[in-house]
N, C-alpha and C. Protein backbone atom coordinates (compact mmCIF):
# COMPACT_ATOMS: atom_id res chain seq x y z
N UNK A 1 27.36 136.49 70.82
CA UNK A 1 26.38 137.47 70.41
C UNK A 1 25.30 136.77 69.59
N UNK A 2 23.91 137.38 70.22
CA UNK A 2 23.25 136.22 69.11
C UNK A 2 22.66 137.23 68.08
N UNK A 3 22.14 136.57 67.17
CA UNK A 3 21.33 137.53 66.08
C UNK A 3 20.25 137.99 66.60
N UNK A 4 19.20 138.77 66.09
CA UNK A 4 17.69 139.40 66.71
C UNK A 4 17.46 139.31 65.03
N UNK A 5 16.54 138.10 64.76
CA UNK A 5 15.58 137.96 63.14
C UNK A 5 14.18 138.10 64.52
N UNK A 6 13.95 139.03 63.21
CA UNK A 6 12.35 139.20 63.83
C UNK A 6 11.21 137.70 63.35
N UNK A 7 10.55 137.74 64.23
CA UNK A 7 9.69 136.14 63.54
C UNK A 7 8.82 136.56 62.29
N UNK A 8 8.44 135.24 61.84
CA UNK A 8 8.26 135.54 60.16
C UNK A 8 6.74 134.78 60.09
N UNK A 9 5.68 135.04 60.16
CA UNK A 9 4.60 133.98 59.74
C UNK A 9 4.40 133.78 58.50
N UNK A 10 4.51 132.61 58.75
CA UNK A 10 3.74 131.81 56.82
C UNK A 10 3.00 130.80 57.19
N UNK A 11 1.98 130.75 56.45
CA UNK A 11 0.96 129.70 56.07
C UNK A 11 1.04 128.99 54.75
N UNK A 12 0.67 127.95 55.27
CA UNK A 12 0.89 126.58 54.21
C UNK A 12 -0.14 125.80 53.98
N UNK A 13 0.03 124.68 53.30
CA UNK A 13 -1.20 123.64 53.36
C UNK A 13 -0.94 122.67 54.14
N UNK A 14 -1.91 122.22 55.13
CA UNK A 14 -1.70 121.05 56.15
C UNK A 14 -0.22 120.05 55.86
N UNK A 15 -0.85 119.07 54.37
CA UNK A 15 0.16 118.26 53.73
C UNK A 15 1.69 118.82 53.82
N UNK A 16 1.68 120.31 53.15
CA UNK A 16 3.13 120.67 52.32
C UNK A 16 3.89 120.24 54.32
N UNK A 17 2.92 121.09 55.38
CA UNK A 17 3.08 121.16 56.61
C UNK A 17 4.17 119.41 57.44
N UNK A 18 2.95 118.52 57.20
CA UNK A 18 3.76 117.70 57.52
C UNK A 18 4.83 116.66 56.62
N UNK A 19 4.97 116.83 55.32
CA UNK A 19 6.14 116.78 54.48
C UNK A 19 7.52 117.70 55.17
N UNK A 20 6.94 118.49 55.27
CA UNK A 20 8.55 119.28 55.73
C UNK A 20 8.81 119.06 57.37
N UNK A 21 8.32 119.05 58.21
CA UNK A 21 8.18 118.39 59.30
C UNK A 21 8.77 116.73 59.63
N UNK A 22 8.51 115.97 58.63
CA UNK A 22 9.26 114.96 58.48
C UNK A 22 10.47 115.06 57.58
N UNK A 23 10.97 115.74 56.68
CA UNK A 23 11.87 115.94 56.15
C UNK A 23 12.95 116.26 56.89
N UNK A 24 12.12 117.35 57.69
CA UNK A 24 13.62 118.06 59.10
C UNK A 24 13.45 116.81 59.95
N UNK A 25 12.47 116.13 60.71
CA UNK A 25 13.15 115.31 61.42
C UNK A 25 13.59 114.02 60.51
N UNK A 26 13.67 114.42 59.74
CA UNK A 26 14.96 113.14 59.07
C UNK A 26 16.43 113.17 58.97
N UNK A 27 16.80 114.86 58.71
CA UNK A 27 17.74 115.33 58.91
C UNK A 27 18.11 116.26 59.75
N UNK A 28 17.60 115.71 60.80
CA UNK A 28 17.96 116.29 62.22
C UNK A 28 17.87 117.99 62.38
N UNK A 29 17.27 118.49 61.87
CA UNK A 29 16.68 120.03 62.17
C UNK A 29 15.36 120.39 62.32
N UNK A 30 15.51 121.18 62.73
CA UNK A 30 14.45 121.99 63.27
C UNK A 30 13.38 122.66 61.74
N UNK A 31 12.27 122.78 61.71
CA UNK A 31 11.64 123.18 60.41
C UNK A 31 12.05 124.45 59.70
N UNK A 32 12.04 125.12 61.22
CA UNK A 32 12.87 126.27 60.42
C UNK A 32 14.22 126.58 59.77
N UNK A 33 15.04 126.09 60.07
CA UNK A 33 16.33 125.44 59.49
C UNK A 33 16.12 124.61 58.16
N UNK A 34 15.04 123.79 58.32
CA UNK A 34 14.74 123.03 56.96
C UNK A 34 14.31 124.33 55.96
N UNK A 35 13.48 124.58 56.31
CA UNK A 35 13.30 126.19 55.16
C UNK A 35 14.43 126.74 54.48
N UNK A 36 15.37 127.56 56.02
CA UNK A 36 16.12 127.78 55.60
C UNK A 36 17.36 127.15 54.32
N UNK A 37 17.22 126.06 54.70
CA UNK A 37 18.34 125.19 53.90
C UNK A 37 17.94 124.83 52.15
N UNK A 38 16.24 124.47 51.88
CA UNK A 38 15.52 124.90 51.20
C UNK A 38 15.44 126.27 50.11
N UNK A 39 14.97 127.36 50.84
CA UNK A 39 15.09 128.68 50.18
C UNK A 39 16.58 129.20 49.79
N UNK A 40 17.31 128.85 50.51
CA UNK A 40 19.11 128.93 50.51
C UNK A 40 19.09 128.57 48.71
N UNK A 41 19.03 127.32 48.85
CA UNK A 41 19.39 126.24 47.39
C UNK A 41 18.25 126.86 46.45
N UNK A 42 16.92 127.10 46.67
CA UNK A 42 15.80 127.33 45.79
C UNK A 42 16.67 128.43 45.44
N UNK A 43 17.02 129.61 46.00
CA UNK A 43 16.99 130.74 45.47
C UNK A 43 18.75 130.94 44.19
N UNK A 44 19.79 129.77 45.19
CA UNK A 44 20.78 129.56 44.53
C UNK A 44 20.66 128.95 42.80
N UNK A 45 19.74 128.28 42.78
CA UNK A 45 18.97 127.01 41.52
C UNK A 45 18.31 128.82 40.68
N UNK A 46 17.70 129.36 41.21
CA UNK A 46 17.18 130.49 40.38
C UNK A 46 18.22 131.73 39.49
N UNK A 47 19.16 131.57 40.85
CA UNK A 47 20.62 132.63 40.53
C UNK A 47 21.16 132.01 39.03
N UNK A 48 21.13 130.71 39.17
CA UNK A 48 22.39 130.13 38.01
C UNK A 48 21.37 129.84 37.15
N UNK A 49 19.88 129.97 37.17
CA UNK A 49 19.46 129.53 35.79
C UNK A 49 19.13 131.00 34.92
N UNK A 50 19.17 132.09 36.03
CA UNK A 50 19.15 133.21 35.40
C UNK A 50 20.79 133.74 34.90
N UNK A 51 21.59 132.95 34.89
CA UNK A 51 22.47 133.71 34.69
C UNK A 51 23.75 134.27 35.62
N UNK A 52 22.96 135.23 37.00
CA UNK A 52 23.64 136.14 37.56
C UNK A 52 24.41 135.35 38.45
N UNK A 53 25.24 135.78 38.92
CA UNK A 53 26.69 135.67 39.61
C UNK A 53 25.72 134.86 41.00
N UNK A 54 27.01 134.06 41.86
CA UNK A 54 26.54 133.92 43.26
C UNK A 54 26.61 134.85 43.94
């Protein structure tokens, strides 16, 4: 069964663009996956400095 995520547009700056682009192909994913893996931890790093539970 697969998931249905609706697509998401974001705009960036050229640079931030190909920084993360080489980042995922360094570690073998796809950009969007790099995000994902990214916002995952960003938002985890925000949870524990505020305090609240995982």
């Amino acid at each position: 069964m697969s998931r249905q995520i609706p697509p998401f547009g974001l705009r960036m700056p050229d640079k931030l663009r190909v920084q993360l682009k080489e980042l995922a192909e360094t570690r073998r994913r796809s950009m969007n996956a790099q995000i994902i893996v990214m916002l995952e931890s960003g938002m985890a790093a925000e949870k524990a400095a505020s305090g609240q539970p995982s």
